[in-house]
PDB file of N, CA and C in Angstrom:
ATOM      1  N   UNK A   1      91.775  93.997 133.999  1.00  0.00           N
ATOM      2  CA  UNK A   1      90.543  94.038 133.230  1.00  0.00           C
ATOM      3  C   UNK A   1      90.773  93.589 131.787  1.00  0.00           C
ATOM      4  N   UNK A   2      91.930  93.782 131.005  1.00  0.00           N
ATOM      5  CA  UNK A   2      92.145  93.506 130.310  1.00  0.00           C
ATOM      6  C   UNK A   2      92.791  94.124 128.897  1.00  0.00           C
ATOM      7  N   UNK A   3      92.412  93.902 127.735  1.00  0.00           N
ATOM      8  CA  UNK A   3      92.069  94.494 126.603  1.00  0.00           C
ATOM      9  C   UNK A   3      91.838  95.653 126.188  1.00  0.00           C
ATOM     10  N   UNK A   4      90.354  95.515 126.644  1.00  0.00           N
ATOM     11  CA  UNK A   4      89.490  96.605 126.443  1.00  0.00           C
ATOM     12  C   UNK A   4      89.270  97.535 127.517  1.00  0.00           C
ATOM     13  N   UNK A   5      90.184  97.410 128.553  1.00  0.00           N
ATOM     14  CA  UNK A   5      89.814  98.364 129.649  1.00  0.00           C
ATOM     15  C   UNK A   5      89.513  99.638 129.182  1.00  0.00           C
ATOM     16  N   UNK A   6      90.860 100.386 128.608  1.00  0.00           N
ATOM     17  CA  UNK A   6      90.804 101.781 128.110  1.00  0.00           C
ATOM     18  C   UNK A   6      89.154 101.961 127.118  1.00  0.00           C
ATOM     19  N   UNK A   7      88.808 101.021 126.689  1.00  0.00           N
ATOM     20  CA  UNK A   7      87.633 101.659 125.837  1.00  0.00           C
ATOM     21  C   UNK A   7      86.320 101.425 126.977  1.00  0.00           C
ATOM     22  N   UNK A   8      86.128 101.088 127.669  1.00  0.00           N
ATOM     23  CA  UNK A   8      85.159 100.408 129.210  1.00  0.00           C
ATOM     24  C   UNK A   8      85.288 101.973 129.324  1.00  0.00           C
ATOM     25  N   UNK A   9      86.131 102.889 129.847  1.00  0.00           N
ATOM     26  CA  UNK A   9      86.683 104.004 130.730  1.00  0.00           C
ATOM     27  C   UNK A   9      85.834 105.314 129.781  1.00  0.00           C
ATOM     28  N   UNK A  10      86.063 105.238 128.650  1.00  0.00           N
ATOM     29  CA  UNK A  10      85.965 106.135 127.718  1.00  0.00           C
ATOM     30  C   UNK A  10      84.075 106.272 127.748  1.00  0.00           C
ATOM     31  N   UNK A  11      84.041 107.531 127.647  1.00  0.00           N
ATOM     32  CA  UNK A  11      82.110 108.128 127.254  1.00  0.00           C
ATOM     33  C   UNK A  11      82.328 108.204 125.846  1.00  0.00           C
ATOM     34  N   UNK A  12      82.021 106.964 125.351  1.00  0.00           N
ATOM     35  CA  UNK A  12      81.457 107.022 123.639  1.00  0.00           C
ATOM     36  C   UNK A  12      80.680 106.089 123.080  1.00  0.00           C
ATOM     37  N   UNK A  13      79.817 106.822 122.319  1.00  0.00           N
ATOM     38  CA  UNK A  13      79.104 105.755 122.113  1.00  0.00           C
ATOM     39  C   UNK A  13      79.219 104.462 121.542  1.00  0.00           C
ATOM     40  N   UNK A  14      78.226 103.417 121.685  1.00  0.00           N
ATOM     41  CA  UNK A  14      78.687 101.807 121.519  1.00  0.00           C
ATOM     42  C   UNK A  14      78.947 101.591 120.058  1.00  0.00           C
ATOM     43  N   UNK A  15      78.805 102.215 119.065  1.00  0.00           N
ATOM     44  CA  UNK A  15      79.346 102.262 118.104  1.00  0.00           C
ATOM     45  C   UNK A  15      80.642 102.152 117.419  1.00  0.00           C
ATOM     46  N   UNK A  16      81.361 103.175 118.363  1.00  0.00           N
ATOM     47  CA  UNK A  16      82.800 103.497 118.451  1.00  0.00           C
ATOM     48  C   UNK A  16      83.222 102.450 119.003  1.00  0.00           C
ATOM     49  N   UNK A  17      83.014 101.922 120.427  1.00  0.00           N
ATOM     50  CA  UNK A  17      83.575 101.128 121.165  1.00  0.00           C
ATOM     51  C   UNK A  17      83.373  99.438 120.148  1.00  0.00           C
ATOM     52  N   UNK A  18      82.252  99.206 119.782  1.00  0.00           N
ATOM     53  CA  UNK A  18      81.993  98.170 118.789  1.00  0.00           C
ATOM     54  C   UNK A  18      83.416  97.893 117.847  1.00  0.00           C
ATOM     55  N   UNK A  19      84.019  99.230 117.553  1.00  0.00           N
ATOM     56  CA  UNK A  19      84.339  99.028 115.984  1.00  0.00           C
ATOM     57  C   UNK A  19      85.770  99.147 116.796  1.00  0.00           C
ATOM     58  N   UNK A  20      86.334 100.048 117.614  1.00  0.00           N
ATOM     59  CA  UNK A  20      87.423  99.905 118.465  1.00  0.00           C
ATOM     60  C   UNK A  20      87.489  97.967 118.751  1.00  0.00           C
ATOM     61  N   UNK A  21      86.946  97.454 119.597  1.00  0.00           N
ATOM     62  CA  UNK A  21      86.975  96.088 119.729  1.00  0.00           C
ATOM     63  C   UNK A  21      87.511  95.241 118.395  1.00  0.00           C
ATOM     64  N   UNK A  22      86.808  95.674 117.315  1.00  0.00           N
ATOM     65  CA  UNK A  22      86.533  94.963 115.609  1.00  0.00           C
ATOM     66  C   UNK A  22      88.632  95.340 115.079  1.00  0.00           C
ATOM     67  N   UNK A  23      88.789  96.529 115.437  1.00  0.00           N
ATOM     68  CA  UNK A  23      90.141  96.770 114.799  1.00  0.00           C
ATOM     69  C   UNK A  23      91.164  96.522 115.884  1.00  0.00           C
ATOM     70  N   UNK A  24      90.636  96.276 117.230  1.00  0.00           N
ATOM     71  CA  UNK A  24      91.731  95.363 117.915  1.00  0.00           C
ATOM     72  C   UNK A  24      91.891  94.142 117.740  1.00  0.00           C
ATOM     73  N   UNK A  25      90.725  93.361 117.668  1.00  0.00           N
ATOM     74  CA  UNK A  25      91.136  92.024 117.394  1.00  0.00           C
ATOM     75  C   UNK A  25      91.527  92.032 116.055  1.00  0.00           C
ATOM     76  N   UNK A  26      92.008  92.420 115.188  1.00  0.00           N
ATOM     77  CA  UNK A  26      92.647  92.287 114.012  1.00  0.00           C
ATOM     78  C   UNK A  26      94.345  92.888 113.772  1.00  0.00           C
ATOM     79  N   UNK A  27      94.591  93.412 114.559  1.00  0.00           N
ATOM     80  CA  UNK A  27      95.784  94.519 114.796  1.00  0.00           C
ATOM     81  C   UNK A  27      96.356  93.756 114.960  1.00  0.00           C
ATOM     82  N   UNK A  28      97.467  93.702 113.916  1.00  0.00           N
ATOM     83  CA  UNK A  28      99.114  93.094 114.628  1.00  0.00           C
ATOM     84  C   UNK A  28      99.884  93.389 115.564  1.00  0.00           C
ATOM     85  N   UNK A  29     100.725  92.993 115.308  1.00  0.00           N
ATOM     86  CA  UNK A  29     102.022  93.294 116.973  1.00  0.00           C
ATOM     87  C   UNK A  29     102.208  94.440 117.265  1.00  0.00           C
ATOM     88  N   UNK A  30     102.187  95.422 116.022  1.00  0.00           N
ATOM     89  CA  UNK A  30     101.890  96.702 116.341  1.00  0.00           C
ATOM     90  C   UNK A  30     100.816  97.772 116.593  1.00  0.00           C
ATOM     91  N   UNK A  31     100.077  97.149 115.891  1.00  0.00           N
ATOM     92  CA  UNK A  31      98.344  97.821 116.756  1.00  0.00           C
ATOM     93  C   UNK A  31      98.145  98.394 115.577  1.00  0.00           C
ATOM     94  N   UNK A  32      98.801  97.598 114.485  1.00  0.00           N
ATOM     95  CA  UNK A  32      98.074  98.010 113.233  1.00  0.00           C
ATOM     96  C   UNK A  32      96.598  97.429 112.269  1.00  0.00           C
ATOM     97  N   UNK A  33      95.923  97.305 111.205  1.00  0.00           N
ATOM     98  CA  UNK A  33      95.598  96.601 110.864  1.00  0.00           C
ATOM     99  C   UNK A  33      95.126  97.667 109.513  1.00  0.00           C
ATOM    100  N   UNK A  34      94.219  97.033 108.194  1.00  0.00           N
ATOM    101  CA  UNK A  34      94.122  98.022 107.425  1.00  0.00           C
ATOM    102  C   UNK A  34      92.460  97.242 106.778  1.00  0.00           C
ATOM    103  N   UNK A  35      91.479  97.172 107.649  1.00  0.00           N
ATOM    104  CA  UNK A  35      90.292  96.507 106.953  1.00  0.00           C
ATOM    105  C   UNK A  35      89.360  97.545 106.208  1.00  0.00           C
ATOM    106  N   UNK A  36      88.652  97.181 105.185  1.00  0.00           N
ATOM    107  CA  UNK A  36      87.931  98.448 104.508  1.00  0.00           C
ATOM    108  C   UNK A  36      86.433  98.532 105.719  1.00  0.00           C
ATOM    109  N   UNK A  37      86.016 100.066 105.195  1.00  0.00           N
ATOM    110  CA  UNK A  37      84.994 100.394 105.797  1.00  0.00           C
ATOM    111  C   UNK A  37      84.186  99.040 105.477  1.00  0.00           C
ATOM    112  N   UNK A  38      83.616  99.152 104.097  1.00  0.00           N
ATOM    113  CA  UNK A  38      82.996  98.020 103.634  1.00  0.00           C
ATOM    114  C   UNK A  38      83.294  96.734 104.674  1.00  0.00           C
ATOM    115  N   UNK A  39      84.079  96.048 104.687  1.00  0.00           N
ATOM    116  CA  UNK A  39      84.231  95.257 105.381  1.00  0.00           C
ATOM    117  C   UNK A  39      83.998  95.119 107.173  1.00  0.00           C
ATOM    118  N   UNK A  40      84.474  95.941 107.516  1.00  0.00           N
ATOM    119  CA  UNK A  40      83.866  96.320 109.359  1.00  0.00           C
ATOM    120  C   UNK A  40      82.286  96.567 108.815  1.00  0.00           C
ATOM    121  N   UNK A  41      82.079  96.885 108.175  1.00  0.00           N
ATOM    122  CA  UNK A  41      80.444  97.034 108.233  1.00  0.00           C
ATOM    123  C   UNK A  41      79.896  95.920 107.762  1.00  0.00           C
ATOM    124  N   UNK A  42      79.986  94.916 107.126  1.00  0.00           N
ATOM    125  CA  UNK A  42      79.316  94.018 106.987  1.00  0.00           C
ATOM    126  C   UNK A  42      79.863  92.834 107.886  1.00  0.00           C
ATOM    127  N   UNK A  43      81.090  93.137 108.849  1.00  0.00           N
ATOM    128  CA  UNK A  43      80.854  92.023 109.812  1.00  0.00           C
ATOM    129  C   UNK A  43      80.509  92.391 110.660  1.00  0.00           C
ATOM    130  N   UNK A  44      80.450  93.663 111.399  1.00  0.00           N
ATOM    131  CA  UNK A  44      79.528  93.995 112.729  1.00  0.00           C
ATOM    132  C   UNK A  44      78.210  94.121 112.462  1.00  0.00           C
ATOM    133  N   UNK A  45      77.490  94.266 111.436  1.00  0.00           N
ATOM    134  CA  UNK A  45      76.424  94.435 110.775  1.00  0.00           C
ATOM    135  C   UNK A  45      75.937  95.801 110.891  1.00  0.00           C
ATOM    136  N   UNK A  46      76.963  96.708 111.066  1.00  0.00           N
ATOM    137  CA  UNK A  46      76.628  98.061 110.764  1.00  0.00           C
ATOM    138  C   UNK A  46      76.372  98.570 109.280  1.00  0.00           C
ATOM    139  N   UNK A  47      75.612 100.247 109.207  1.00  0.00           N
ATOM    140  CA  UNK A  47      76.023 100.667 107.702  1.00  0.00           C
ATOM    141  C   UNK A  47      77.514 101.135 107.827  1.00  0.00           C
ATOM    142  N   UNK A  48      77.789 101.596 106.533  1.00  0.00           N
ATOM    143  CA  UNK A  48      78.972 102.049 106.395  1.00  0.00           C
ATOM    144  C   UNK A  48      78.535 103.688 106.364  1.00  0.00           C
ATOM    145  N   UNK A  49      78.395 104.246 106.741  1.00  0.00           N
ATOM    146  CA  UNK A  49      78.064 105.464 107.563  1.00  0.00           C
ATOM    147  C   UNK A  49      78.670 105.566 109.370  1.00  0.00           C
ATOM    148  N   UNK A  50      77.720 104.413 109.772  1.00  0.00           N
ATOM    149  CA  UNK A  50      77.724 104.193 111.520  1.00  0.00           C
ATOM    150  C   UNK A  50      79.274 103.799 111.792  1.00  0.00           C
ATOM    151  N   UNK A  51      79.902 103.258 110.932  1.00  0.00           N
ATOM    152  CA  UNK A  51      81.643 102.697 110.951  1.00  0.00           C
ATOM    153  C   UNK A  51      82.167 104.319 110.706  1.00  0.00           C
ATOM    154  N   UNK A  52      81.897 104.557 109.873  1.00  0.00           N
ATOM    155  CA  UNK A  52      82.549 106.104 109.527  1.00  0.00           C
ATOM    156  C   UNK A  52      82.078 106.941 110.735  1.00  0.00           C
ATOM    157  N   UNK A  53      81.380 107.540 111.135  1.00  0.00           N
ATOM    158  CA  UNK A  53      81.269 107.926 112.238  1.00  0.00           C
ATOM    159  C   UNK A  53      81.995 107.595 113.818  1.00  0.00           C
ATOM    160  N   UNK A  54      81.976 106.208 113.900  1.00  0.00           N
ATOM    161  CA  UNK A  54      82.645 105.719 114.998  1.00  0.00           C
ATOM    162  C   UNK A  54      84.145 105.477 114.869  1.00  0.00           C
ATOM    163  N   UNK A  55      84.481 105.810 113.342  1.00  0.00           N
ATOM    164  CA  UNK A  55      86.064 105.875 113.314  1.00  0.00           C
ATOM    165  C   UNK A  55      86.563 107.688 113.773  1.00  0.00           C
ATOM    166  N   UNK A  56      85.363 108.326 113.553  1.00  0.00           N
ATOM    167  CA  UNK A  56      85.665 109.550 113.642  1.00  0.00           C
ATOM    168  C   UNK A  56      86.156 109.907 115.076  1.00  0.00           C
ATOM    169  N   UNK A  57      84.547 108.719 115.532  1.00  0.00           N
ATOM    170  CA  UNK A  57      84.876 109.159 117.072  1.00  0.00           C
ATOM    171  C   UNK A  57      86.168 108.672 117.815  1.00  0.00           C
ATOM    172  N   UNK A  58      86.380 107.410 117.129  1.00  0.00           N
ATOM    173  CA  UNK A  58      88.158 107.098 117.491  1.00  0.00           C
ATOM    174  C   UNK A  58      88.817 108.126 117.569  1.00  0.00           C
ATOM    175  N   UNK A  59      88.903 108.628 116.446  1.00  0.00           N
ATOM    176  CA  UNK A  59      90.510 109.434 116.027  1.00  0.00           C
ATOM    177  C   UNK A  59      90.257 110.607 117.132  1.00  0.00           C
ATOM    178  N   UNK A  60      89.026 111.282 117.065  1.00  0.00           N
ATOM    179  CA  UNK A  60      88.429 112.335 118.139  1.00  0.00           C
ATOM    180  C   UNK A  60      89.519 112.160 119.643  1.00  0.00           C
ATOM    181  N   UNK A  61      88.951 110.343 119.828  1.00  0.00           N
ATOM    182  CA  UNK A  61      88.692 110.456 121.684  1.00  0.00           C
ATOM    183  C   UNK A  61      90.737 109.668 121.597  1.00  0.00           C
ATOM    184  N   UNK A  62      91.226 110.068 120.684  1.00  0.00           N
ATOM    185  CA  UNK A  62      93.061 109.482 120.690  1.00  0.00           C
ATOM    186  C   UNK A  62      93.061 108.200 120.482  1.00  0.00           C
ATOM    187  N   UNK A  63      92.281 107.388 120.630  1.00  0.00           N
ATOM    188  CA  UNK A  63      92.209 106.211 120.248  1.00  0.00           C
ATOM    189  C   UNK A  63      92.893 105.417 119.436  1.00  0.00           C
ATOM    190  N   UNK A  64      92.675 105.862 118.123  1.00  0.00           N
ATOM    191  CA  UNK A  64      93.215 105.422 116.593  1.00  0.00           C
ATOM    192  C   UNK A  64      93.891 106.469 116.049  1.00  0.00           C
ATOM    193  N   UNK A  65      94.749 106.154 115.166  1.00  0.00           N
ATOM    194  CA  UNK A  65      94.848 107.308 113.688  1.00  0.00           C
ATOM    195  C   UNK A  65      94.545 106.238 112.408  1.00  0.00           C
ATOM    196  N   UNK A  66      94.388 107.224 111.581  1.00  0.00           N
ATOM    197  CA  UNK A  66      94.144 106.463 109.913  1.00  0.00           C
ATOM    198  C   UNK A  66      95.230 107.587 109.037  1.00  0.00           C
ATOM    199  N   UNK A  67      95.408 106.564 108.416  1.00  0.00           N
ATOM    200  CA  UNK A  67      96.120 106.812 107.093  1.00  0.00           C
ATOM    201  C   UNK A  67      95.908 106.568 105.846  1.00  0.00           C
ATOM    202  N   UNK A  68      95.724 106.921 104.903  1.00  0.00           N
ATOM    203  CA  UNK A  68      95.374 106.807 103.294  1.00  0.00           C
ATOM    204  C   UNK A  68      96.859 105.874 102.945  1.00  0.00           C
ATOM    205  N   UNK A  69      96.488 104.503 102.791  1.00  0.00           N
ATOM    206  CA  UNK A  69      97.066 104.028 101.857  1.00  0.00           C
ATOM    207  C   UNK A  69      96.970 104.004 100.366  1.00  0.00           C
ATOM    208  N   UNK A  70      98.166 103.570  99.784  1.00  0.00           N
ATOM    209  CA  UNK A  70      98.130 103.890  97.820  1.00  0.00           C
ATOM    210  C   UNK A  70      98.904 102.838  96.893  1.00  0.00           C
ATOM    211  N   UNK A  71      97.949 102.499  96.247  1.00  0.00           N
ATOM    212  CA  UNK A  71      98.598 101.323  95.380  1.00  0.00           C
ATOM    213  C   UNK A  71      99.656 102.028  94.312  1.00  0.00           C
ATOM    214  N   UNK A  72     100.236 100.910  94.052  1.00  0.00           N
ATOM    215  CA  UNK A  72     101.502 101.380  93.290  1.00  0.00           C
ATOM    216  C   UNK A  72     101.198 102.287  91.879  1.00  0.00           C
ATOM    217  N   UNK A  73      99.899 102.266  91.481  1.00  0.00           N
ATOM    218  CA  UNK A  73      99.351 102.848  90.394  1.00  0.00           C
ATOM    219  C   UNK A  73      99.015 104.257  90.763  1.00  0.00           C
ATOM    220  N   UNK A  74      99.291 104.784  91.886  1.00  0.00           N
ATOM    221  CA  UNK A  74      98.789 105.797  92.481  1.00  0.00           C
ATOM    222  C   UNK A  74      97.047 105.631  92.747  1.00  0.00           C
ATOM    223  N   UNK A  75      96.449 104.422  92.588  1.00  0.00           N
ATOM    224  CA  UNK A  75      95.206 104.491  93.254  1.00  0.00           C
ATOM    225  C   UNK A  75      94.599 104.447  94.727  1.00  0.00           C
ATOM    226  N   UNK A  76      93.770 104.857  95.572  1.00  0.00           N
ATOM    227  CA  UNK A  76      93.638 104.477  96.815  1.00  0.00           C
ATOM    228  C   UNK A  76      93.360 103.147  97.242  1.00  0.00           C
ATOM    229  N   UNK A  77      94.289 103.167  98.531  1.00  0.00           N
ATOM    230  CA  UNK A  77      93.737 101.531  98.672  1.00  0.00           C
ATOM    231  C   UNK A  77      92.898 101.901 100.133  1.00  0.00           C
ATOM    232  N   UNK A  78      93.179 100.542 100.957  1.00  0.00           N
ATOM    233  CA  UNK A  78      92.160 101.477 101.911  1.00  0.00           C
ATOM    234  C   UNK A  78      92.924 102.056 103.381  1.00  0.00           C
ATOM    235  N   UNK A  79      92.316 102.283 104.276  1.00  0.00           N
ATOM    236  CA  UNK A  79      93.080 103.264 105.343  1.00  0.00           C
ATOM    237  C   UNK A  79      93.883 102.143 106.314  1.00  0.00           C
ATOM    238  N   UNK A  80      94.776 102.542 107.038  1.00  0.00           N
ATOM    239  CA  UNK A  80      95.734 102.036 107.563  1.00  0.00           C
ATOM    240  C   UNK A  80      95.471 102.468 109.032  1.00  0.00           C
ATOM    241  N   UNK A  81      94.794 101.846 109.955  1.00  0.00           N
ATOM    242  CA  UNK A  81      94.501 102.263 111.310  1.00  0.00           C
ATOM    243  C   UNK A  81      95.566 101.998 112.341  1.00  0.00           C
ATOM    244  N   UNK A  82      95.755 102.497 113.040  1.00  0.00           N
ATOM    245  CA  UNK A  82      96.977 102.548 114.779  1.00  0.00           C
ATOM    246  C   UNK A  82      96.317 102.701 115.739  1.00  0.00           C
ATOM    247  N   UNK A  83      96.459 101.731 116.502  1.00  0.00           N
ATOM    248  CA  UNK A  83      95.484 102.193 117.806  1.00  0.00           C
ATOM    249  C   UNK A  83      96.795 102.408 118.619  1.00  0.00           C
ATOM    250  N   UNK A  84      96.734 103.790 118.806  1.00  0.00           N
ATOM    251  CA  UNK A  84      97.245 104.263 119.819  1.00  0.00           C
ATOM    252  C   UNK A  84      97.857 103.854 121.363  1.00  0.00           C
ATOM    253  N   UNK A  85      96.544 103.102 121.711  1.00  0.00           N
ATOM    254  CA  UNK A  85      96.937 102.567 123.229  1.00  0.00           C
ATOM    255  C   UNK A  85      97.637 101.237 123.145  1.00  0.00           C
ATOM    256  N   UNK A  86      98.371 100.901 122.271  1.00  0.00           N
ATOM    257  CA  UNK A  86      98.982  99.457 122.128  1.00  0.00           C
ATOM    258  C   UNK A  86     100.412  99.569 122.653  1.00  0.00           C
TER     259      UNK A  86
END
């Protein structure tokens, strides 16, 4: 099936699965990637609310983890996602 099988399998809503799809195709060799909310939301054409929510539901259903990345100034940069099933 492919790819996306594991997210096909999963009861969540298309939101989640939307934005799951959005941070796989961007994930490197390791199933990483680090795009801002801002950004997944203005290319799926979600708000940045509906991304926040459906990252929640990631981390919820094992999917993903996030991490707080930090610029060398000690400022935040943005989160550092793992998809799990890679």
């Amino acid at each position: 099936m492919g790819y996306f099988a594991v997210i096909y399998e999963k009861d969540l809503p298309h939101r989640a699965k939307a934005v799951y799809m959005y941070l796989r195709d961007r994930s490197n060799a390791q199933g990483q990637c680090y795009p801002s909310i801002g950004t997944i939301a203005r290319e799926l054409k979600l708000s940045r609310r509906t991304v926040e929510r459906a990252i929640a539901d990631l981390v919820r259903a094992g999917l993903i983890t996030k991490e707080q990345r930090w610029r060398e100034n000690g400022g935040r940069s943005s989160l550092l996602y793992t998809l799990t099933d890679f």
